[in-house]
C-alpha atoms as a PDB file:
ATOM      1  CA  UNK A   1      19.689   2.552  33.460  1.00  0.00           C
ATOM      2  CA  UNK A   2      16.401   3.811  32.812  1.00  0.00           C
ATOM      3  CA  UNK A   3      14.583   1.585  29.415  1.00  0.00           C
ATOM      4  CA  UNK A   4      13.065   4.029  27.229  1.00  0.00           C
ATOM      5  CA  UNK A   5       9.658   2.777  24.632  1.00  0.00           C
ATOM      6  CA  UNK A   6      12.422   3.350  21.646  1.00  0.00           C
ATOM      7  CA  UNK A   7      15.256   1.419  21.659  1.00  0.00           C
ATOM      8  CA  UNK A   8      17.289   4.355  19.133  1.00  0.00           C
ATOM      9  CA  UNK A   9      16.095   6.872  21.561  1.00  0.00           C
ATOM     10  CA  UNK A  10      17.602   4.857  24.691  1.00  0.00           C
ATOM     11  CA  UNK A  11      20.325   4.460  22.921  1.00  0.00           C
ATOM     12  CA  UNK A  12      21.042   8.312  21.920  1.00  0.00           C
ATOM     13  CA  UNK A  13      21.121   8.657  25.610  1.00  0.00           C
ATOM     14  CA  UNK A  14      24.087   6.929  25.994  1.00  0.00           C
ATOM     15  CA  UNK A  15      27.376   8.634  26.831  1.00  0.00           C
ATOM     16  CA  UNK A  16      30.145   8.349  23.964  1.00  0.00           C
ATOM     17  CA  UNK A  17      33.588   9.397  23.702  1.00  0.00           C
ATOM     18  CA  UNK A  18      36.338   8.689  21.535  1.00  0.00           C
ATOM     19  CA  UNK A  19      39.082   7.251  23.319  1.00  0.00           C
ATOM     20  CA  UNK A  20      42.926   6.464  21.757  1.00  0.00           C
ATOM     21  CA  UNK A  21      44.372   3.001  21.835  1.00  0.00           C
ATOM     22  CA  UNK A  22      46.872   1.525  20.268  1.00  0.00           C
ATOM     23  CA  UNK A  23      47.626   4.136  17.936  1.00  0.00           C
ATOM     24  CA  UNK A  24      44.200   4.963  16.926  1.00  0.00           C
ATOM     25  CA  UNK A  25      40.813   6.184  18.634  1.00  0.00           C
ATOM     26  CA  UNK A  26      38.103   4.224  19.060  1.00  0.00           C
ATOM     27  CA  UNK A  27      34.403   5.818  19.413  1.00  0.00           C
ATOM     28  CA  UNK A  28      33.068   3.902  22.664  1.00  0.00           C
ATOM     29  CA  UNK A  29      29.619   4.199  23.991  1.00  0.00           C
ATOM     30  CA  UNK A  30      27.910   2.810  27.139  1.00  0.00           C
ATOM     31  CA  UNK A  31      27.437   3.561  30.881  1.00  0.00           C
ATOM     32  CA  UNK A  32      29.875   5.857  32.362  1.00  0.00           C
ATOM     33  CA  UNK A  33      32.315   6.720  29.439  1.00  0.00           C
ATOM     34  CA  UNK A  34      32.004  10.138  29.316  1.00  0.00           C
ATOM     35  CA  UNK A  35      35.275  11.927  30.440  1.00  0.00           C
ATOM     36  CA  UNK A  36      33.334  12.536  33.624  1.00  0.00           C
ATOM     37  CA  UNK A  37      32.197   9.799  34.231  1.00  0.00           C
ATOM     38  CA  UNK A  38      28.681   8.817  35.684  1.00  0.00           C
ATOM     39  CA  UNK A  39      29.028   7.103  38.900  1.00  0.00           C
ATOM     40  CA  UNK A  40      29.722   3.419  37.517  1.00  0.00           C
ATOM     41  CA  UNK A  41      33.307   3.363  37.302  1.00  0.00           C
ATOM     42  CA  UNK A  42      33.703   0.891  40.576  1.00  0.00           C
ATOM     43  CA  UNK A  43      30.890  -1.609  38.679  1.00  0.00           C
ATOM     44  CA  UNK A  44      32.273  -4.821  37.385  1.00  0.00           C
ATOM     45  CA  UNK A  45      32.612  -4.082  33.389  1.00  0.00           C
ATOM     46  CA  UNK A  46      31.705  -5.883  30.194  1.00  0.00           C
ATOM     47  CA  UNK A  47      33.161  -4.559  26.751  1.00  0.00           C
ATOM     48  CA  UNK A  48      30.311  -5.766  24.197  1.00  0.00           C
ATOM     49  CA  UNK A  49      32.438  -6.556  20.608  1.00  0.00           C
ATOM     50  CA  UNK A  50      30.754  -6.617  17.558  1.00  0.00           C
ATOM     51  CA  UNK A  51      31.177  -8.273  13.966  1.00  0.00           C
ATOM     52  CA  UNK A  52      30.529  -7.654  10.371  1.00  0.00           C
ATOM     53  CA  UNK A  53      28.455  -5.703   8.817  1.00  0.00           C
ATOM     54  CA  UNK A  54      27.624  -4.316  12.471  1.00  0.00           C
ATOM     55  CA  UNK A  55      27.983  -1.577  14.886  1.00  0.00           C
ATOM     56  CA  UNK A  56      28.700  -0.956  18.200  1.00  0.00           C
ATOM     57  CA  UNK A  57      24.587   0.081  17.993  1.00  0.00           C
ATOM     58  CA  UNK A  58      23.992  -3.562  17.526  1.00  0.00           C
ATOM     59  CA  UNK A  59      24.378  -4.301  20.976  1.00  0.00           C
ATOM     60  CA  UNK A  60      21.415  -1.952  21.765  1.00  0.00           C
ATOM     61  CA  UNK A  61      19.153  -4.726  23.342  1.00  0.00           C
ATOM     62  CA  UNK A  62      22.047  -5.635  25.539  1.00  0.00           C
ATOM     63  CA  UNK A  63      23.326  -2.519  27.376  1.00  0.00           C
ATOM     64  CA  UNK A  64      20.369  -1.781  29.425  1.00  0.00           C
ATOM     65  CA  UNK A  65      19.718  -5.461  30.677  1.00  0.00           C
ATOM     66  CA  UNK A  66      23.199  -5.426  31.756  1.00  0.00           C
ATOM     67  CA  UNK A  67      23.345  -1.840  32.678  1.00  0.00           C
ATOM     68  CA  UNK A  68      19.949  -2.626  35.223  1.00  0.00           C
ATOM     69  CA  UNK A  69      21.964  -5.850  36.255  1.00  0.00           C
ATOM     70  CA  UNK A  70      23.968  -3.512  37.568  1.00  0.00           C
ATOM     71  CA  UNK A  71      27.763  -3.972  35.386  1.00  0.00           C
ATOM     72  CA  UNK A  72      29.124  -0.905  33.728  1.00  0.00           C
ATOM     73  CA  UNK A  73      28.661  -1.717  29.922  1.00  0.00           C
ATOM     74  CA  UNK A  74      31.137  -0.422  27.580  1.00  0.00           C
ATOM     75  CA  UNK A  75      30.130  -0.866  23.369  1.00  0.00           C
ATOM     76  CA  UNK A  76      33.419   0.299  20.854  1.00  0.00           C
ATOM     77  CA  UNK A  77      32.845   0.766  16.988  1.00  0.00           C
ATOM     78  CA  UNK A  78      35.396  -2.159  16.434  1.00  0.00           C
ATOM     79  CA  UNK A  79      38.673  -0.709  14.331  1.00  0.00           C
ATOM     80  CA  UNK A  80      37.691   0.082  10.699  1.00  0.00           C
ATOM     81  CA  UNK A  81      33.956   0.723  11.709  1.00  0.00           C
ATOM     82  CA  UNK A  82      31.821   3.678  12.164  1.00  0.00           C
ATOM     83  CA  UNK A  83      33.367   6.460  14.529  1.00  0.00           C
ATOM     84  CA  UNK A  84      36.425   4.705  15.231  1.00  0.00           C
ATOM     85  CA  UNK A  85      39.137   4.808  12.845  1.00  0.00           C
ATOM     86  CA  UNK A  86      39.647   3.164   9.771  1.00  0.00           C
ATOM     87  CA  UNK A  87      43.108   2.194   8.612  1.00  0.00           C
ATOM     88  CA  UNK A  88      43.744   2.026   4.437  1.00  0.00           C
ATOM     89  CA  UNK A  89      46.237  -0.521   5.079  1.00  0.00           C
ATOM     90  CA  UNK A  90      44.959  -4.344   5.510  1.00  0.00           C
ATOM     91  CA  UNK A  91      47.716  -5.503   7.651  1.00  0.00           C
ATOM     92  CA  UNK A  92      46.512  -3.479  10.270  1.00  0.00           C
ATOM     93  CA  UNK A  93      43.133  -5.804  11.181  1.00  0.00           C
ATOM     94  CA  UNK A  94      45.540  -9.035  11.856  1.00  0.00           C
ATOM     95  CA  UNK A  95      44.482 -10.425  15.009  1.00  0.00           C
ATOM     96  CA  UNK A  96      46.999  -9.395  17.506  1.00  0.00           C
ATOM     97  CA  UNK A  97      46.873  -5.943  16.751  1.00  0.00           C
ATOM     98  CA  UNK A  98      42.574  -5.916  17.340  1.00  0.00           C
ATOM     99  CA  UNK A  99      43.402  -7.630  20.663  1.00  0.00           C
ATOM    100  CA  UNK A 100      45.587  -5.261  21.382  1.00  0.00           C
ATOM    101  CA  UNK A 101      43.186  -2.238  20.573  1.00  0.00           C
ATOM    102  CA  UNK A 102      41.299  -4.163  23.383  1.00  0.00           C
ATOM    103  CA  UNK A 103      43.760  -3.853  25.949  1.00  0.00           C
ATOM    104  CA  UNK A 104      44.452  -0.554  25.229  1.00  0.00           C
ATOM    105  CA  UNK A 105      41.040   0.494  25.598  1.00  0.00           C
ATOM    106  CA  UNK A 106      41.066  -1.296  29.177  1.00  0.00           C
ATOM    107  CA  UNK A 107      44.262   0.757  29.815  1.00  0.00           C
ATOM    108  CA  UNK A 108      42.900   3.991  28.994  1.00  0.00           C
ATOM    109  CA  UNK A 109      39.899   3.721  31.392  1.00  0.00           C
ATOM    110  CA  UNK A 110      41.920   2.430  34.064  1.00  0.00           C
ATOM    111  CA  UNK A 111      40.415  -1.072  34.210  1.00  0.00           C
ATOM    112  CA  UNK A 112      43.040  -4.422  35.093  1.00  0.00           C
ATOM    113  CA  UNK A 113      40.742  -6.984  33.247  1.00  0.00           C
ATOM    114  CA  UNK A 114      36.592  -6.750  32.085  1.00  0.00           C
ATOM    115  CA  UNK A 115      34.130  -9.421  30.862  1.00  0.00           C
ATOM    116  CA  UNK A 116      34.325  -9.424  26.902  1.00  0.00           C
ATOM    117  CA  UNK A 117      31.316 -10.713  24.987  1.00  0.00           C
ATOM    118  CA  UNK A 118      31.481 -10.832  21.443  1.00  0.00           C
ATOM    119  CA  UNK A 119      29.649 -11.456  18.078  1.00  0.00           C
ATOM    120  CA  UNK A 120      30.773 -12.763  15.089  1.00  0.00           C
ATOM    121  CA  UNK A 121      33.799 -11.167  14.133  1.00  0.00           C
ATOM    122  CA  UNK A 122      33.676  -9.494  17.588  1.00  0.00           C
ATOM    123  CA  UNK A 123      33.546 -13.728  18.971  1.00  0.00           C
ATOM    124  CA  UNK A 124      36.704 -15.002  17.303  1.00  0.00           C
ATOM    125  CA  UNK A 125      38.791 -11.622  18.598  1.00  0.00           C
ATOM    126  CA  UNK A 126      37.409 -12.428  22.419  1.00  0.00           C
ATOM    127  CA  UNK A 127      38.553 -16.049  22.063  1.00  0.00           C
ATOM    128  CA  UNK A 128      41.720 -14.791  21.158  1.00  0.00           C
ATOM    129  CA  UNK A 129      41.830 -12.163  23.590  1.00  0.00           C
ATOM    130  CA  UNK A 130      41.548 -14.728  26.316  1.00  0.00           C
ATOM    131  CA  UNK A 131      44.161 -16.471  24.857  1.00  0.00           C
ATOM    132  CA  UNK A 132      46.659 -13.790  24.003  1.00  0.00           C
ATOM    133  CA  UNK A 133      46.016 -11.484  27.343  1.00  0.00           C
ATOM    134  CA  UNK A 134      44.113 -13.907  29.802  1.00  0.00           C
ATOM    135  CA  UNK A 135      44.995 -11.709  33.006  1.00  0.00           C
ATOM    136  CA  UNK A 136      43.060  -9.305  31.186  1.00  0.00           C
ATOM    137  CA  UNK A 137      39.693 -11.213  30.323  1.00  0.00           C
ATOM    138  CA  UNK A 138      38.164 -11.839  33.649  1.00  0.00           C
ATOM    139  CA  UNK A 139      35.937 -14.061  31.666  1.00  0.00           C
ATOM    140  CA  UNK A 140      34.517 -14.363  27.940  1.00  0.00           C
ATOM    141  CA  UNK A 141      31.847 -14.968  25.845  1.00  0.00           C
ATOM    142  CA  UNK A 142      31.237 -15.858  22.218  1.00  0.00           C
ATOM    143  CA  UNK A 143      27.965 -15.621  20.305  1.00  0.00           C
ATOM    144  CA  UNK A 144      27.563 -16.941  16.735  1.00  0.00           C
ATOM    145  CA  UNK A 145      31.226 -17.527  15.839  1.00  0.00           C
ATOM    146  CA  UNK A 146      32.621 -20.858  18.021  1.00  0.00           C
ATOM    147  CA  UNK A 147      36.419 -21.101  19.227  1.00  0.00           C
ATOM    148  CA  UNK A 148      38.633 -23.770  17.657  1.00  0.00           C
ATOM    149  CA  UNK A 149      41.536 -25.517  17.466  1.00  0.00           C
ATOM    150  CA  UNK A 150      44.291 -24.509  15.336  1.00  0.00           C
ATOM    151  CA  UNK A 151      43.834 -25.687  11.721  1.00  0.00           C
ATOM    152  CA  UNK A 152      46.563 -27.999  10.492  1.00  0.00           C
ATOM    153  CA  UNK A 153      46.760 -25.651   7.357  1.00  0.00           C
ATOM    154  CA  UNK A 154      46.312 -22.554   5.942  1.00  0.00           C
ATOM    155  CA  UNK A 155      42.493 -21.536   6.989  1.00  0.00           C
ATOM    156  CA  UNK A 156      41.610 -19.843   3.287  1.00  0.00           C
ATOM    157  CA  UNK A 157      42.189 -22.523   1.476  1.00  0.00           C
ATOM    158  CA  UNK A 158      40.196 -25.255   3.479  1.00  0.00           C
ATOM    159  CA  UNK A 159      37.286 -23.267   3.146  1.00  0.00           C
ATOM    160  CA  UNK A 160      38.261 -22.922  -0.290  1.00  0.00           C
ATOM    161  CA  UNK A 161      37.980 -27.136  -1.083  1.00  0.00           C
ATOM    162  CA  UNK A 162      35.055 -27.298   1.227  1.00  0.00           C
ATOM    163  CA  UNK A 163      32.998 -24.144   0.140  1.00  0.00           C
ATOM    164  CA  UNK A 164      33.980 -23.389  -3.470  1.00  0.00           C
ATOM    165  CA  UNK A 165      35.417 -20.604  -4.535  1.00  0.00           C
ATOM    166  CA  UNK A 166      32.031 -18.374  -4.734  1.00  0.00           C
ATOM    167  CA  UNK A 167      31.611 -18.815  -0.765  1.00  0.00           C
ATOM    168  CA  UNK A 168      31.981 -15.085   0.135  1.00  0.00           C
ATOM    169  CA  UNK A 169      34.915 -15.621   2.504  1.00  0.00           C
ATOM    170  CA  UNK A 170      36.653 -16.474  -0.723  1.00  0.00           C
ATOM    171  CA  UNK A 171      35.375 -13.500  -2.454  1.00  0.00           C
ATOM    172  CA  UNK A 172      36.396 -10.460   0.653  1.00  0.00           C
ATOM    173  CA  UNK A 173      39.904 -11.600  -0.514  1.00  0.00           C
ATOM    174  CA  UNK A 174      39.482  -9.684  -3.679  1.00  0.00           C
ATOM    175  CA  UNK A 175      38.970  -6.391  -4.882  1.00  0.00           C
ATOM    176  CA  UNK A 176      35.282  -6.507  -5.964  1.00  0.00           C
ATOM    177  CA  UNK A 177      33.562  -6.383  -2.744  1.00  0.00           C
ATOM    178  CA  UNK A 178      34.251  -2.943  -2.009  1.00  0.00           C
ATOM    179  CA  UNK A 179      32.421  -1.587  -4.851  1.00  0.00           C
ATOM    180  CA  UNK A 180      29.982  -4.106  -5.060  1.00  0.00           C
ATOM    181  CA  UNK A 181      28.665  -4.068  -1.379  1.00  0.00           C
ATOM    182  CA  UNK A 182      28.844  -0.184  -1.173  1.00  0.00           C
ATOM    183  CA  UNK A 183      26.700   0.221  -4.281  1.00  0.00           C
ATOM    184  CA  UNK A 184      23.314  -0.727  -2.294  1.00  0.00           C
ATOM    185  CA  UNK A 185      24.263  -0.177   1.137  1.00  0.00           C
ATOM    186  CA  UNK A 186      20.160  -1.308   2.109  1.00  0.00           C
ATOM    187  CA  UNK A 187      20.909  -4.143  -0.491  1.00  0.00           C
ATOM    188  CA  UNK A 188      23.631  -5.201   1.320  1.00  0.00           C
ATOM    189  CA  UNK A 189      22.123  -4.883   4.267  1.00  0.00           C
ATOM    190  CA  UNK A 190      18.657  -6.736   4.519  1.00  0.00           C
ATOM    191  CA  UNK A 191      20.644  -9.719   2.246  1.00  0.00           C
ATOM    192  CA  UNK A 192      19.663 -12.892   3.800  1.00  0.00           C
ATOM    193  CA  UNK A 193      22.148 -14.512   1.890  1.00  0.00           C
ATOM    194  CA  UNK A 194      26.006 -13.829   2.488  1.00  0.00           C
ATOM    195  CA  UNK A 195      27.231 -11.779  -0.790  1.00  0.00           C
ATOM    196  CA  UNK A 196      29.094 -13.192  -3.126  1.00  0.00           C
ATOM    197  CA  UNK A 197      30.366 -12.191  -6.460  1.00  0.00           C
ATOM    198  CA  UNK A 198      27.119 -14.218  -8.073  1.00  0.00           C
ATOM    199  CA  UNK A 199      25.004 -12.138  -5.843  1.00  0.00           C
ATOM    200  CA  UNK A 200      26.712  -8.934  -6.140  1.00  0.00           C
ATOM    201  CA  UNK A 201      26.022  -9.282 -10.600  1.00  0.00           C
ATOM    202  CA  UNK A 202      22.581  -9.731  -9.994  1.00  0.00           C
ATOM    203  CA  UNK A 203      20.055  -6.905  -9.935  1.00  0.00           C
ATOM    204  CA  UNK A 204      17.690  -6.981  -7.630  1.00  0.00           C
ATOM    205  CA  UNK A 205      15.959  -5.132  -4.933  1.00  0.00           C
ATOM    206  CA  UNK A 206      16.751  -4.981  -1.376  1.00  0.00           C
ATOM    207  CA  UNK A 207      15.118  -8.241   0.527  1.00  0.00           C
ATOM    208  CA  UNK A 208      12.369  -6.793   3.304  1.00  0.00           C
ATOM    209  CA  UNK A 209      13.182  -5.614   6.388  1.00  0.00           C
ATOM    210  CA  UNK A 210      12.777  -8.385   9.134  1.00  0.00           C
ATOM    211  CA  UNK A 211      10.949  -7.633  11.948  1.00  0.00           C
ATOM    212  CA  UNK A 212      13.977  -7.199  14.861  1.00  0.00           C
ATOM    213  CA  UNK A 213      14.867  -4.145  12.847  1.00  0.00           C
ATOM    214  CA  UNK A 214      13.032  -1.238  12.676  1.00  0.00           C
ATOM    215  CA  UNK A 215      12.999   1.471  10.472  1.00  0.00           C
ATOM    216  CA  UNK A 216      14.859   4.240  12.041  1.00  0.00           C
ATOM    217  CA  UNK A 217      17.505   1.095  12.786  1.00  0.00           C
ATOM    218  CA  UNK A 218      17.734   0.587   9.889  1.00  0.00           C
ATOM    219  CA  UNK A 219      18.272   3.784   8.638  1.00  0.00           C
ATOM    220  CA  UNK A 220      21.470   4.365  11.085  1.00  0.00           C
ATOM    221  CA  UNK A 221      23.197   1.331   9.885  1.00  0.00           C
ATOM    222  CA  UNK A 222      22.711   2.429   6.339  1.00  0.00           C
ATOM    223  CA  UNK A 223      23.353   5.772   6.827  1.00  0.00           C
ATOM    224  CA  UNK A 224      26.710   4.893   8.686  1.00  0.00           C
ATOM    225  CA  UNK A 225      27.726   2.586   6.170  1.00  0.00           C
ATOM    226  CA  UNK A 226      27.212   4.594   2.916  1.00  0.00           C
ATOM    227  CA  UNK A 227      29.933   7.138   4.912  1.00  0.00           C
ATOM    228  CA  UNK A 228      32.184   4.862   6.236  1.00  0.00           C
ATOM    229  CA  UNK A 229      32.145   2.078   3.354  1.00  0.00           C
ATOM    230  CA  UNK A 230      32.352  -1.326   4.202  1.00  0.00           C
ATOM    231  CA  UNK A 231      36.471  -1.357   4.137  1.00  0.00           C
ATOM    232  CA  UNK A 232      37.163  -1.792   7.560  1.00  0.00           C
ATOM    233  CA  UNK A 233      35.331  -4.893   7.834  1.00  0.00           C
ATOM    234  CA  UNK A 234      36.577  -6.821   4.530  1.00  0.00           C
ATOM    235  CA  UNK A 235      40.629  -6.427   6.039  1.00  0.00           C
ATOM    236  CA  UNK A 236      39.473  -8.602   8.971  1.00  0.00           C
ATOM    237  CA  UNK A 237      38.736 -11.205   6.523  1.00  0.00           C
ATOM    238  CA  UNK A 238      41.695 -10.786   4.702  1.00  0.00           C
ATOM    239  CA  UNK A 239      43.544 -11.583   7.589  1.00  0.00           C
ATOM    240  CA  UNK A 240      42.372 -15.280   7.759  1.00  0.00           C
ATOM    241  CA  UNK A 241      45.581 -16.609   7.123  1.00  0.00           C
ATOM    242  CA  UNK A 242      48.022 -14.062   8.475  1.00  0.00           C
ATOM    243  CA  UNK A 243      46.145 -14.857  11.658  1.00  0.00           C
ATOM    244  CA  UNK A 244      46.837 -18.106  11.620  1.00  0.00           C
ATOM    245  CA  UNK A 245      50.569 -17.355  10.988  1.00  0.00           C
ATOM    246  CA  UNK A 246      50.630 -15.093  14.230  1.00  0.00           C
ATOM    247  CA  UNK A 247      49.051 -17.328  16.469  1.00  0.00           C
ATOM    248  CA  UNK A 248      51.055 -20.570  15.942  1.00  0.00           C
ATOM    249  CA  UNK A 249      52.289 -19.808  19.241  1.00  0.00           C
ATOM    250  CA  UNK A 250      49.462 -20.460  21.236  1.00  0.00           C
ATOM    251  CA  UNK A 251      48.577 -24.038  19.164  1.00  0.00           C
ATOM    252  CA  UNK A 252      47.217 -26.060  21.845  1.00  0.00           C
ATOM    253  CA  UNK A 253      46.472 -23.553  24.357  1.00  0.00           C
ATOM    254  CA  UNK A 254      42.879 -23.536  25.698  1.00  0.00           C
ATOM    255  CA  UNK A 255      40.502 -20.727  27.002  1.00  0.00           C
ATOM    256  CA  UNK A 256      40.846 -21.206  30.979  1.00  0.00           C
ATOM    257  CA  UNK A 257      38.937 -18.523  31.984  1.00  0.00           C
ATOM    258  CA  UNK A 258      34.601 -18.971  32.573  1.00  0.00           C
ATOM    259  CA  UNK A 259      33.248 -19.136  28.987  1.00  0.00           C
ATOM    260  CA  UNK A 260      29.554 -19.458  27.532  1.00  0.00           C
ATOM    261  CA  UNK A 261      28.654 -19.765  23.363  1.00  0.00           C
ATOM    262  CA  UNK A 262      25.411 -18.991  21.812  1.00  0.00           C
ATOM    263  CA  UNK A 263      24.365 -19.597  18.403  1.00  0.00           C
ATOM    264  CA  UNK A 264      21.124 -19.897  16.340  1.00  0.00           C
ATOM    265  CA  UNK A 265      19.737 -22.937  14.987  1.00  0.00           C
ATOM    266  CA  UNK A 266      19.418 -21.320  11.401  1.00  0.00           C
ATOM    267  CA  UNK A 267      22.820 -19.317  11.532  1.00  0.00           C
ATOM    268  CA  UNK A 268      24.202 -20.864   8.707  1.00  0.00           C
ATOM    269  CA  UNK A 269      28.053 -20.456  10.508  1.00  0.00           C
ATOM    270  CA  UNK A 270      27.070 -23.554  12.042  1.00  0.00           C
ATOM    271  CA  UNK A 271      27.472 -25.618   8.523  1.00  0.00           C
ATOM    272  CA  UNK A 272      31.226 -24.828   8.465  1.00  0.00           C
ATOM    273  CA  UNK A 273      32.476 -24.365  11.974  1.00  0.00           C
ATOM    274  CA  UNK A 274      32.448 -27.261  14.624  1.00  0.00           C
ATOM    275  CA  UNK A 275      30.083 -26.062  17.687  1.00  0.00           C
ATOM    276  CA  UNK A 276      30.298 -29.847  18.900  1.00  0.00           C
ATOM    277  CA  UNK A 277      33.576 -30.007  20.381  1.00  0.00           C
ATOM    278  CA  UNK A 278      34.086 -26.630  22.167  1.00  0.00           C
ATOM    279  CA  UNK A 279      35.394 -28.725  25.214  1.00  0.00           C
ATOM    280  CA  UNK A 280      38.326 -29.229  23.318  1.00  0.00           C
ATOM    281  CA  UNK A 281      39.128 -25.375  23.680  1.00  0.00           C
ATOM    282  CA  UNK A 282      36.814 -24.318  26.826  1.00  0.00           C
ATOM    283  CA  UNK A 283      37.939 -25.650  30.195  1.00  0.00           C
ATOM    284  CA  UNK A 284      35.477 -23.427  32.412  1.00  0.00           C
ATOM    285  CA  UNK A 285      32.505 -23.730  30.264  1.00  0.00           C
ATOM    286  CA  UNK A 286      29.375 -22.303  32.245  1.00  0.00           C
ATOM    287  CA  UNK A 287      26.718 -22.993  29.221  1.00  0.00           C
ATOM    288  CA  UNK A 288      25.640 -23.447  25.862  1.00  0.00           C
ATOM    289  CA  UNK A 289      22.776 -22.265  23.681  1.00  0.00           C
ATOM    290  CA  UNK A 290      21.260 -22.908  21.109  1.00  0.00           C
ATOM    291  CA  UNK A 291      18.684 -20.712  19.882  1.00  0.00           C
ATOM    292  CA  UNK A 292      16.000 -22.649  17.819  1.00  0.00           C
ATOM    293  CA  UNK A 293      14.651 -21.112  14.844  1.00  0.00           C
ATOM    294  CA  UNK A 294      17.001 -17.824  15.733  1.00  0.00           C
ATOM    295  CA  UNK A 295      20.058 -16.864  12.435  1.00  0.00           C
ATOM    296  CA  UNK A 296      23.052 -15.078  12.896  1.00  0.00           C
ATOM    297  CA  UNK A 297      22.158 -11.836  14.181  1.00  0.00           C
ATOM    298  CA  UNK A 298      21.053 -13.632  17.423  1.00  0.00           C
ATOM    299  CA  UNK A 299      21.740 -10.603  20.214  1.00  0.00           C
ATOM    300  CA  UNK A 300      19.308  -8.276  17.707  1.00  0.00           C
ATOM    301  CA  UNK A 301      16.633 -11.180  16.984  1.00  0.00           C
ATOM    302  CA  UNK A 302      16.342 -12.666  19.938  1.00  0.00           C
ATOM    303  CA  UNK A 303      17.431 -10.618  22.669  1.00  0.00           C
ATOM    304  CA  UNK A 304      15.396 -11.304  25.694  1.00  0.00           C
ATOM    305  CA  UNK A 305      16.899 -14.671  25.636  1.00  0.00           C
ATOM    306  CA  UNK A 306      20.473 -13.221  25.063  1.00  0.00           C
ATOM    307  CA  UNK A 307      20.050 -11.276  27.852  1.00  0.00           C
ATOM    308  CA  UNK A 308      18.658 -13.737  30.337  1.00  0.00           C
ATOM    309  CA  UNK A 309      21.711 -16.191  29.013  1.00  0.00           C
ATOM    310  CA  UNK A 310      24.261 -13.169  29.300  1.00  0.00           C
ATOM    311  CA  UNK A 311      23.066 -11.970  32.823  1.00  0.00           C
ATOM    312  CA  UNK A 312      22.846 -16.164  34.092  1.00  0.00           C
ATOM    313  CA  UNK A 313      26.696 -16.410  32.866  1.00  0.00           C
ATOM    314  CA  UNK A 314      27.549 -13.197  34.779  1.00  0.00           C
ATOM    315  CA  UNK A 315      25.599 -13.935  37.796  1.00  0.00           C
ATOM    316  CA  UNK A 316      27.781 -17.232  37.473  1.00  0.00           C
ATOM    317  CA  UNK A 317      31.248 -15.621  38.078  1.00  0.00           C
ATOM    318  CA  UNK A 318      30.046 -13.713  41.417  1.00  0.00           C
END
């Protein structure tokens, strides 16, 4: 894949299609899903999952590094985000039933098992991806959000005693975000800060724009958002604990499959979930990274390094 001097341009390039799994339709970008196809359906594939507040688009840096590496890169809108769709009720973001949206999507363009990397959100649904479906996760990694263990109790309110009730976690189980985040989608945005109700009461301006974002990227995540809402997103956190209901069954089970995690130094994920101990869940792990001085939006901030870990993991399962 040809790079092009502006990344939104490169990326307007890409072919897009919706395509239905699992009882909805996902909106799925990348190299070679157009119903026609574009000559890369025999390439070894890599489904690219994002988290929240994100898009597909923020795997932008990434699909032309791996595209040129020569895998056929496919990007969804996760369910509940963007052009994919967006189910009112919140049972239907538990985690089986985004796993399944997964394999769905590999069923629909013919593929037995991909590469998944994910971020965030998009992280703790490829972990359990390789756990739920592992003859369909040829191998997996995680950026940002760690694996782990089972918890011994209900997730929600661990994170409760150690967190407060103000942590924001605490505060997507409510009713308030939706308003609240929605009413400054920039606001919301550019927050450096993870919004809480004491955030969301006070009035201030939207923070700067960092540098890894541009303007016109900016602009398509806000424009996206102030249609779509920020809905979608909020039901996976609201289903913390259901999730950890539905996967009592696989307590003890451990990712078998190659693996690699990457997380920033700063990304402040790191305070309340254990990055030390990913042995105890990754059998197969080919690497770890830290990024120093990098947050949590570590594939848009830093993404020369992403890449170079992402295409030294893949080059590690030929």
């Amino acid at each position: 894949m040809a790079t092009d001097s502006s990344t939104l341009a490169a990326w307007q390039k890409l072919a897009v299609r919706q395509v239905a799994t699992n009882g909805i339709e996902l909106r799925v970008f990348g190299t070679g899903e157009s119903s026609e196809g574009d000559g890369v359906a025999d390439l070894p594939p890599v489904v690219l999952c994002h988290g929240f507040p994100e898009l597909a688009f923020s795997w932008r840096h990434q699909v032309g590094a791996l595209a040129d590496a020569g895998y056929r890169v496919i990007v969804p809108d996760m369910r509940g985000y963007g052009g994919s769709s967006r189910p009112a009720d919140p049972a239907a973001y538990d985690m089986v039933t985004l796993c399944a949206d997964l394999t769905g999507l590999l069923d629909a363009l013919g593929l037995a098992d991909a590469v998944f990397v994910g971020h965030d959100w998009g992280a703790a649904v490829v972990w359990h991806l390789a756990l739920l479906h592992p003859d369909r996760v040829r191998a997996v990694a995680g950026l940002s959000v760690p694996p782990a263990p089972r918890a011994p109790v209900a997730p929600l309110s661990i994170l409760r005693s150690r967190m407060g009730e103000d942590f924001y976690i605490s505060w997507f189980q409510t009713a308030e975000p939706e308003t609240a985040l929605r009413a400054d989608v920039r606001r919301t945005l550019l927050s450096r800060r993870a919004p809480t109700a004491a955030w969301a009461a006070r009035d201030e301006p939207a923070e700067p724009r960092p540098d890894w974002l541009d303007a016109d990227e900016l602009a398509l995540y806000v424009e996206t958002f102030e249609e779509t809402g920020f809905t979608g997103g909020l039901n996976y956190y609201r289903n913390i604990d259901r999730n950890w209901q539905l996967m009592e069954p696989l307590d003890g089970r451990t990712v078998d499959q190659p693996s690699f995690f990457a997380i920033g130094s700063r990304d402040p994920v790191g305070k309340f979930s254990a990055t030390d101990r990913l042995d105890r869940v990754l059998t197969d792990q080919r690497g770890q990274l830290v990024l120093d001085g990098a947050g949590h939006w570590i594939q848009q901030e830093r993404p020369a390094e992403v890449n170079a870990a992402l295409l030294g993991f893949l080059d590690s399962l030929r």
